[in-house]
Structure formats: C-alpha cells, structure tokens
PDB file of N, CA and C in Angstrom:
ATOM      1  N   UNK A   1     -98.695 -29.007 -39.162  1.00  0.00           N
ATOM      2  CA  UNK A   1     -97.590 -29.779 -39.699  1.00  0.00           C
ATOM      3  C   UNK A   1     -97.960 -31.256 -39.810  1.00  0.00           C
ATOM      4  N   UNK A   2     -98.214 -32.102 -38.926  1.00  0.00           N
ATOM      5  CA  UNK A   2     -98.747 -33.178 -38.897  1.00  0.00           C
ATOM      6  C   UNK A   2    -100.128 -33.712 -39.776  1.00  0.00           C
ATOM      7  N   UNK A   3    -100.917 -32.804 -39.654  1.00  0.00           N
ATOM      8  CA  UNK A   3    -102.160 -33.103 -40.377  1.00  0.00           C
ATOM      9  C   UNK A   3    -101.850 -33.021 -42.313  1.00  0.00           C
ATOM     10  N   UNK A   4    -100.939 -31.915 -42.555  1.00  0.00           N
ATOM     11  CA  UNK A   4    -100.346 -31.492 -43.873  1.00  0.00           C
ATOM     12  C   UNK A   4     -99.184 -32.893 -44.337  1.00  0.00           C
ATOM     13  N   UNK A   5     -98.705 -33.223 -43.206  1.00  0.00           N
ATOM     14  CA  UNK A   5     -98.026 -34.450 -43.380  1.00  0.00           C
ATOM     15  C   UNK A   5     -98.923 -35.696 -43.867  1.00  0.00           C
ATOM     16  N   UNK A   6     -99.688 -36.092 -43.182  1.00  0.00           N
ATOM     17  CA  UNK A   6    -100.682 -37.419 -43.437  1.00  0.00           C
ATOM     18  C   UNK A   6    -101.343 -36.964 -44.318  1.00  0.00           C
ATOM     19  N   UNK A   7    -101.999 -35.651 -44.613  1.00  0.00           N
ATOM     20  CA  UNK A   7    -102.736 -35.436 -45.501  1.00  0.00           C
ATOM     21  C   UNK A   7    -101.596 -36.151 -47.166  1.00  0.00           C
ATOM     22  N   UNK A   8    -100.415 -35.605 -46.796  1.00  0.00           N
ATOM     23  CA  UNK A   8     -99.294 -35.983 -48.021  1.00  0.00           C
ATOM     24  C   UNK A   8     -99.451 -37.476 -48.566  1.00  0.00           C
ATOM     25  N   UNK A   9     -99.597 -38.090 -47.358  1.00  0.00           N
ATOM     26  CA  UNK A   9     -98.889 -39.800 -46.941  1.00  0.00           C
ATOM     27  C   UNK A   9    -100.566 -40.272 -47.385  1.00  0.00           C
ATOM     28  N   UNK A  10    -101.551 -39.845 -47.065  1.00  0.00           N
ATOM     29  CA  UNK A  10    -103.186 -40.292 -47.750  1.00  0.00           C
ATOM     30  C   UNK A  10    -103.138 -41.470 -46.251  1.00  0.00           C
ATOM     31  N   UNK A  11    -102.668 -40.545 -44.874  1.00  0.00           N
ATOM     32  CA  UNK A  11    -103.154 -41.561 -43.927  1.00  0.00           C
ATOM     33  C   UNK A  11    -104.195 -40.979 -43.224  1.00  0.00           C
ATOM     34  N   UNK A  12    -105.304 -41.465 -42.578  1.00  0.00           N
ATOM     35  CA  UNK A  12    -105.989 -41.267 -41.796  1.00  0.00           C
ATOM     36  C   UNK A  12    -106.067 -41.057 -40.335  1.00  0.00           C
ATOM     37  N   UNK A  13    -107.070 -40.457 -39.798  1.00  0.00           N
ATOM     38  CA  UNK A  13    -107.026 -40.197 -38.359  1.00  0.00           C
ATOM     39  C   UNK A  13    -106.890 -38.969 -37.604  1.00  0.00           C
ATOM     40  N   UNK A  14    -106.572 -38.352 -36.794  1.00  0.00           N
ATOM     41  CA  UNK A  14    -106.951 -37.168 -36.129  1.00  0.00           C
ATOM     42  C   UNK A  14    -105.065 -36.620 -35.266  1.00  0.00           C
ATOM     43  N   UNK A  15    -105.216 -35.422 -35.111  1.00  0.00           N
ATOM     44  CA  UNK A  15    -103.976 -35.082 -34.137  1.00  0.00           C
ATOM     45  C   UNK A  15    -104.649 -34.013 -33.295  1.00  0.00           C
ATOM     46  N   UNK A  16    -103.913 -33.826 -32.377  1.00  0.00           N
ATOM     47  CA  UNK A  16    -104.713 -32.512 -31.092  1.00  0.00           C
ATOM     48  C   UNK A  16    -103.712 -32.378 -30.087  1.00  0.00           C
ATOM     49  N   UNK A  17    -103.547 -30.843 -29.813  1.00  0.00           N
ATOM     50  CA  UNK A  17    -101.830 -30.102 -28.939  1.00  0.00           C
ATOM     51  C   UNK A  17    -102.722 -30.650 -27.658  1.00  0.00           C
ATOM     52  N   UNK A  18    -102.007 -31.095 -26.795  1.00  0.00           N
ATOM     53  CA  UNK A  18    -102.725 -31.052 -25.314  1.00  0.00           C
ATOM     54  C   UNK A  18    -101.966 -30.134 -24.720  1.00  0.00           C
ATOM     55  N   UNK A  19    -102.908 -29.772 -23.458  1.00  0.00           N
ATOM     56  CA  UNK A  19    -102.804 -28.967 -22.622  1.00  0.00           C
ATOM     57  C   UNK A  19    -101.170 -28.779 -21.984  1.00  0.00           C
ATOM     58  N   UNK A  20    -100.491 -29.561 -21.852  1.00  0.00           N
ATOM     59  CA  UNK A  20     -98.817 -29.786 -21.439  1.00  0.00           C
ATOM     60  C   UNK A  20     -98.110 -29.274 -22.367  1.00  0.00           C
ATOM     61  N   UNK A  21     -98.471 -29.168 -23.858  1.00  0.00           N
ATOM     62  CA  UNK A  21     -97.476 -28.853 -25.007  1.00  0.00           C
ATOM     63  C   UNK A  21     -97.578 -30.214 -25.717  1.00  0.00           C
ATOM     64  N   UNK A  22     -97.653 -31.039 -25.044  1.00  0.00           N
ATOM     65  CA  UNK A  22     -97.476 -32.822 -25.993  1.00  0.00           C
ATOM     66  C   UNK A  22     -97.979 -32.416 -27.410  1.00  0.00           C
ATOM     67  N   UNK A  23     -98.662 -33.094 -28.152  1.00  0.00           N
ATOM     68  CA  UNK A  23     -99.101 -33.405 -29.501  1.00  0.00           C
ATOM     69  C   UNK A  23     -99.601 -35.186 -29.281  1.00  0.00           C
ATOM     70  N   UNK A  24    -101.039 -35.321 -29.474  1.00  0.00           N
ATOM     71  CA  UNK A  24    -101.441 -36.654 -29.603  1.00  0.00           C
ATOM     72  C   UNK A  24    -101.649 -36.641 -31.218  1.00  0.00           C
ATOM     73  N   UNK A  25    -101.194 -37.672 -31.763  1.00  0.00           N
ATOM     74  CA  UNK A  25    -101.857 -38.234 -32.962  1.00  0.00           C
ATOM     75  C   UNK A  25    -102.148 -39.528 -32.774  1.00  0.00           C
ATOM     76  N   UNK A  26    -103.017 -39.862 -33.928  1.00  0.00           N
ATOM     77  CA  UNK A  26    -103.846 -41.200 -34.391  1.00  0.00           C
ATOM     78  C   UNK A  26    -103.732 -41.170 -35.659  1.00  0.00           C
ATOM     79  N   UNK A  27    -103.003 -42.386 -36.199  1.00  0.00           N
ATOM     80  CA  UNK A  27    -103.018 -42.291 -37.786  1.00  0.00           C
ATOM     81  C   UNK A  27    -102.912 -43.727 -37.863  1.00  0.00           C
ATOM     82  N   UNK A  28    -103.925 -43.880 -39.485  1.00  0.00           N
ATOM     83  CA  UNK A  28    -103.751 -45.022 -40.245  1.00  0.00           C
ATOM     84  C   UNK A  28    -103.748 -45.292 -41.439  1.00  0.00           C
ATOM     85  N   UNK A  29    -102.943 -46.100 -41.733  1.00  0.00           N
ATOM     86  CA  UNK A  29    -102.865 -46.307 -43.432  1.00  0.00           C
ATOM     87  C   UNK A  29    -102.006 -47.277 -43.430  1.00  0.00           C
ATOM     88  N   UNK A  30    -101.270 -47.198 -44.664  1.00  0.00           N
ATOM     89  CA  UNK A  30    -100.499 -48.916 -45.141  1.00  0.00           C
ATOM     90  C   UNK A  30     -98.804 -48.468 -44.219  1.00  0.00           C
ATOM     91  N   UNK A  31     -98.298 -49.628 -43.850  1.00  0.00           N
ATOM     92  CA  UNK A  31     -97.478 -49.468 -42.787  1.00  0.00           C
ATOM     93  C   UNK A  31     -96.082 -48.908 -43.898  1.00  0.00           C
ATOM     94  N   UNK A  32     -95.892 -48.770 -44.284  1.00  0.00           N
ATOM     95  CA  UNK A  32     -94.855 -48.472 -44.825  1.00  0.00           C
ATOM     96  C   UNK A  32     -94.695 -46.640 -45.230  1.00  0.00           C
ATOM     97  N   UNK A  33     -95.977 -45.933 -45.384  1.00  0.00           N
ATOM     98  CA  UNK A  33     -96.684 -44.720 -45.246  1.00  0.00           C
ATOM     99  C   UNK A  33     -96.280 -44.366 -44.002  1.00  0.00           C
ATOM    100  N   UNK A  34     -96.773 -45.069 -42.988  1.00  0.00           N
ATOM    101  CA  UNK A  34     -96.613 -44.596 -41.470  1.00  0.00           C
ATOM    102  C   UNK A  34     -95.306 -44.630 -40.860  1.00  0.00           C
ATOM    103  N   UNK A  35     -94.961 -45.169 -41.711  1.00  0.00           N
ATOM    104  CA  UNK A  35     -93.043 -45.753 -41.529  1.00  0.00           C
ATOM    105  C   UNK A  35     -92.627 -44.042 -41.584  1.00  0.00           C
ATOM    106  N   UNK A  36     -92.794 -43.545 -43.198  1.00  0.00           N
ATOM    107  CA  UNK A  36     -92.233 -41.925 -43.336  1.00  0.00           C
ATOM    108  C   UNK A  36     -92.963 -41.374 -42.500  1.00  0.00           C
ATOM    109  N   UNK A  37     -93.998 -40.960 -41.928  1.00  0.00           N
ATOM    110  CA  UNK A  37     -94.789 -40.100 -41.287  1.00  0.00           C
ATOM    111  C   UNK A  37     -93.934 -40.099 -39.721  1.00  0.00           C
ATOM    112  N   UNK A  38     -93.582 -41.176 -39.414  1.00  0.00           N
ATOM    113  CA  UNK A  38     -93.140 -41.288 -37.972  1.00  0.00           C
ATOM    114  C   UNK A  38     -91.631 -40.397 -38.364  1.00  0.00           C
ATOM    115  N   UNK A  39     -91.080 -40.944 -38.927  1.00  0.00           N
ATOM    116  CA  UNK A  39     -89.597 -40.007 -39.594  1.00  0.00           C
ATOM    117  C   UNK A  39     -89.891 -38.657 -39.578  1.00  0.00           C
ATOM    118  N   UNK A  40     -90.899 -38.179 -40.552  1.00  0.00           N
ATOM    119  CA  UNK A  40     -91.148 -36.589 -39.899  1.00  0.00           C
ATOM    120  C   UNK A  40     -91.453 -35.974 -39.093  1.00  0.00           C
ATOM    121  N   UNK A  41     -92.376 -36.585 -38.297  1.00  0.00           N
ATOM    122  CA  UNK A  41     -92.740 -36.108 -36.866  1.00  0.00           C
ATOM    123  C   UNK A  41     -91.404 -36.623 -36.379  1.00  0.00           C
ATOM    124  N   UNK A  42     -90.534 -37.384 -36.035  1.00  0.00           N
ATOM    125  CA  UNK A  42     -89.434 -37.456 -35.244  1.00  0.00           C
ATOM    126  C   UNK A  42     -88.772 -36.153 -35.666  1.00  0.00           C
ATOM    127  N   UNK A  43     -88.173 -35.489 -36.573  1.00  0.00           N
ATOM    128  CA  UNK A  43     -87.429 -34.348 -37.255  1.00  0.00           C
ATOM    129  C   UNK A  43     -88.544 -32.941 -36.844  1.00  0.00           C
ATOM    130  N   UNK A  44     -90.175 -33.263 -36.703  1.00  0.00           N
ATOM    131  CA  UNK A  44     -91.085 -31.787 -36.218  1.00  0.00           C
ATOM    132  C   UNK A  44     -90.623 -30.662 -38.044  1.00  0.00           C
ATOM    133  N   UNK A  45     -91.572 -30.024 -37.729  1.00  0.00           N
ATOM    134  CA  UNK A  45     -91.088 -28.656 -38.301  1.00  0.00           C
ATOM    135  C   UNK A  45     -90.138 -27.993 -37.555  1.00  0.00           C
ATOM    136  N   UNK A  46     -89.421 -26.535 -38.287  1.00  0.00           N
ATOM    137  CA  UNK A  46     -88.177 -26.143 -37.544  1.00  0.00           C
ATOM    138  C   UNK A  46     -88.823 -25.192 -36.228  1.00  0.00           C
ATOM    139  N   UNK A  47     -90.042 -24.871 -36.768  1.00  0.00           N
ATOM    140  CA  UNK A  47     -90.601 -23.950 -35.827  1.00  0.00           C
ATOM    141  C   UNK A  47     -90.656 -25.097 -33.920  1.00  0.00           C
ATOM    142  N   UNK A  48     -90.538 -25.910 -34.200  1.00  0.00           N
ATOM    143  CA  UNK A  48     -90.698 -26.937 -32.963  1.00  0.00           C
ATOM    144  C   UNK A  48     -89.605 -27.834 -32.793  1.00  0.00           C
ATOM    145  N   UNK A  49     -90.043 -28.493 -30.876  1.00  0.00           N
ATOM    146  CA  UNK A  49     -88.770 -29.238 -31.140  1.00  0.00           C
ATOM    147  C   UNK A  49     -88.741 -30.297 -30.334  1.00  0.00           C
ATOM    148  N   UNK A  50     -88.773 -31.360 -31.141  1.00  0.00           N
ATOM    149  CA  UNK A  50     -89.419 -32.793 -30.563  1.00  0.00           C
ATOM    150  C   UNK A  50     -88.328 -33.186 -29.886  1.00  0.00           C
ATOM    151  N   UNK A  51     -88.653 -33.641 -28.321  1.00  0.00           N
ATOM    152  CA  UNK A  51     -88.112 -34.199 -27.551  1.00  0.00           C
ATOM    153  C   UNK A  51     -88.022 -35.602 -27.075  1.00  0.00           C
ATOM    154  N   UNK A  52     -89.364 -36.193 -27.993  1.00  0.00           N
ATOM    155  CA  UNK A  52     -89.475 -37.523 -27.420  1.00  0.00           C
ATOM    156  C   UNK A  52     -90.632 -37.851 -28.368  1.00  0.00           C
ATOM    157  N   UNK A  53     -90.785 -39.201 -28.674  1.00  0.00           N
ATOM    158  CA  UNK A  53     -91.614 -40.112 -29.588  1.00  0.00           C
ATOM    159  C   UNK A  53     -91.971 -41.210 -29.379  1.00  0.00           C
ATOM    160  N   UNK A  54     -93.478 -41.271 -28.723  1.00  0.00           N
ATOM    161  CA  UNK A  54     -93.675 -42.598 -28.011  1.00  0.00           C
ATOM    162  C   UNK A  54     -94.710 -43.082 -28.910  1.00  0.00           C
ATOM    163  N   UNK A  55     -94.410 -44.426 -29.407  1.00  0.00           N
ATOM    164  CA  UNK A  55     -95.442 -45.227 -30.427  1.00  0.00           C
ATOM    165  C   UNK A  55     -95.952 -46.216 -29.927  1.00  0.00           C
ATOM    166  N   UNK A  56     -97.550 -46.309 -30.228  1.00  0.00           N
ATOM    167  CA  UNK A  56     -98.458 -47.695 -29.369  1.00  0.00           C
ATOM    168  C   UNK A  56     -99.054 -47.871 -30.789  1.00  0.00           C
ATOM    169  N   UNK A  57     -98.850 -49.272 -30.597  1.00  0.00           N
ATOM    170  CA  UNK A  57     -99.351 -49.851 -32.000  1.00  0.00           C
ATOM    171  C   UNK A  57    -101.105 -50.339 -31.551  1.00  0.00           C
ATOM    172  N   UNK A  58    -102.218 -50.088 -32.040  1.00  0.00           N
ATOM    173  CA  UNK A  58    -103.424 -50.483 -31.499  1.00  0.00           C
ATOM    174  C   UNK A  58    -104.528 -50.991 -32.813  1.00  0.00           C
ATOM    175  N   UNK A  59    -105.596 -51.318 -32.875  1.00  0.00           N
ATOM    176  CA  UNK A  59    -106.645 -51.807 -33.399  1.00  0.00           C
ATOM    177  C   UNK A  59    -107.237 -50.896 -34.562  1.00  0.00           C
ATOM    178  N   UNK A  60    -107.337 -50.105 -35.560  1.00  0.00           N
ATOM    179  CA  UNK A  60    -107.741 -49.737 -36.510  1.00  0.00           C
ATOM    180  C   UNK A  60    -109.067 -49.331 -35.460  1.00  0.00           C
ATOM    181  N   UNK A  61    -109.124 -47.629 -36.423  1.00  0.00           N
ATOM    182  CA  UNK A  61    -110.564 -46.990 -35.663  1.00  0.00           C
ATOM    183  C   UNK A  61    -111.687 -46.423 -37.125  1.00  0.00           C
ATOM    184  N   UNK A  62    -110.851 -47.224 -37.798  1.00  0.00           N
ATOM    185  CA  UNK A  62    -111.835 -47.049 -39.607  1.00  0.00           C
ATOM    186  C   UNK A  62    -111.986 -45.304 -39.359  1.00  0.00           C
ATOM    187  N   UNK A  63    -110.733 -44.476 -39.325  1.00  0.00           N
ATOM    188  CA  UNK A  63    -111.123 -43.320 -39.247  1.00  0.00           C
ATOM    189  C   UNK A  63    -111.568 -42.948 -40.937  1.00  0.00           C
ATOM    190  N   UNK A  64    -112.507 -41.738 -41.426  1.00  0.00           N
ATOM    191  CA  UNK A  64    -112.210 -41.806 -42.571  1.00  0.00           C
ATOM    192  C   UNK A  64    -111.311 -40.049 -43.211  1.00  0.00           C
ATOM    193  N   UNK A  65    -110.860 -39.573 -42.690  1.00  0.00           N
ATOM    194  CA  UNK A  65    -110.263 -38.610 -43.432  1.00  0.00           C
ATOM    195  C   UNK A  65    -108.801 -38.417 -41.619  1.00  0.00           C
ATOM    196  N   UNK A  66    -107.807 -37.136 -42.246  1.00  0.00           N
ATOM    197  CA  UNK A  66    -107.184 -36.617 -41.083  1.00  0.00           C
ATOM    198  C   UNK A  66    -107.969 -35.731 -40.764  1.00  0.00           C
ATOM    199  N   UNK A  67    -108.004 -34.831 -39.370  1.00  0.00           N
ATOM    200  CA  UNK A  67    -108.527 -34.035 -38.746  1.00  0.00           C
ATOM    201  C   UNK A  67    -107.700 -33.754 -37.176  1.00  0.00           C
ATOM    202  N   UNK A  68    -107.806 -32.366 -37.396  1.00  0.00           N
ATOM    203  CA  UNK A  68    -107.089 -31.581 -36.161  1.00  0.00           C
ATOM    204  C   UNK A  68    -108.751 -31.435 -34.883  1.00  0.00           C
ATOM    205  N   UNK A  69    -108.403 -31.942 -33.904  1.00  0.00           N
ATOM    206  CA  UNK A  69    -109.298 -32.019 -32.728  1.00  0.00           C
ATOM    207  C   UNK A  69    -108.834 -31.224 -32.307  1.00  0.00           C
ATOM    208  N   UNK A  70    -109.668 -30.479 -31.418  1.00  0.00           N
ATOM    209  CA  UNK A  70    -109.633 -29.476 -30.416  1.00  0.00           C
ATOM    210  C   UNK A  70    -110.515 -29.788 -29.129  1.00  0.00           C
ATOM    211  N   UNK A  71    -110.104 -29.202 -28.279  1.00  0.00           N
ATOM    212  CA  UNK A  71    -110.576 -29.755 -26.750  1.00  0.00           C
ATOM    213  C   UNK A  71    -109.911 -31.270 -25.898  1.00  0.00           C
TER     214      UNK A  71
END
C-alpha cells in the first residue's frame, strides 16, 4: 500500500513492517506530494488499521527510487 502510494506521488525512499506490527517509512520528494502521502497513510488501506502517526522531519538520503526492505 505505501510503496504503490509513493510510487503514485513519484516520492522516493524505502518502507519495511517491523517486527511489533509498526510500518517504518522513509520518503522524499516535493513537500506538498508528501503532504497527500501522509493523508493516506493516516486513512491505511481498509485491510489495516492505523492507530498512530509519528512524523520526524530529517536531512534528505538522495534515495533514488521507493523500495520495500525486508529484515
């Protein structure tokens, strides 16, 4: 869901389920892009069900595409 999302929005960066259930993402692109992206992940797909949305604003990691991490 997330990766199909940014892939939409043409933002960059990586997402990965951790071990607790959480969901980490890393995304970048033009702030107004990331503006909608945060809106959908707040709403999740129906299959899920977001309880909480914590945002840290940090330093650009010149990612160059999205990508789902594992491990």
């Amino acid at each position: 869901y997330a990766r199909d999302k940014a892939l939409s929005l043409d933002l960059k960066g990586w997402v990965r389920n951790l071990p607790d259930g959480r969901v980490e993402i890393v995304a970048e692109g033009k702030e107004e892009k990331i503006a909608l992206f945060l809106v959908s992940i707040r709403t999740g797909p129906s299959s899920a069900r977001v309880t909480d949305l914590q945002v840290d604003w940090t330093t650009l990691q010149a990612e160059e595409q999205f990508t789902i991490r594992h491990g």
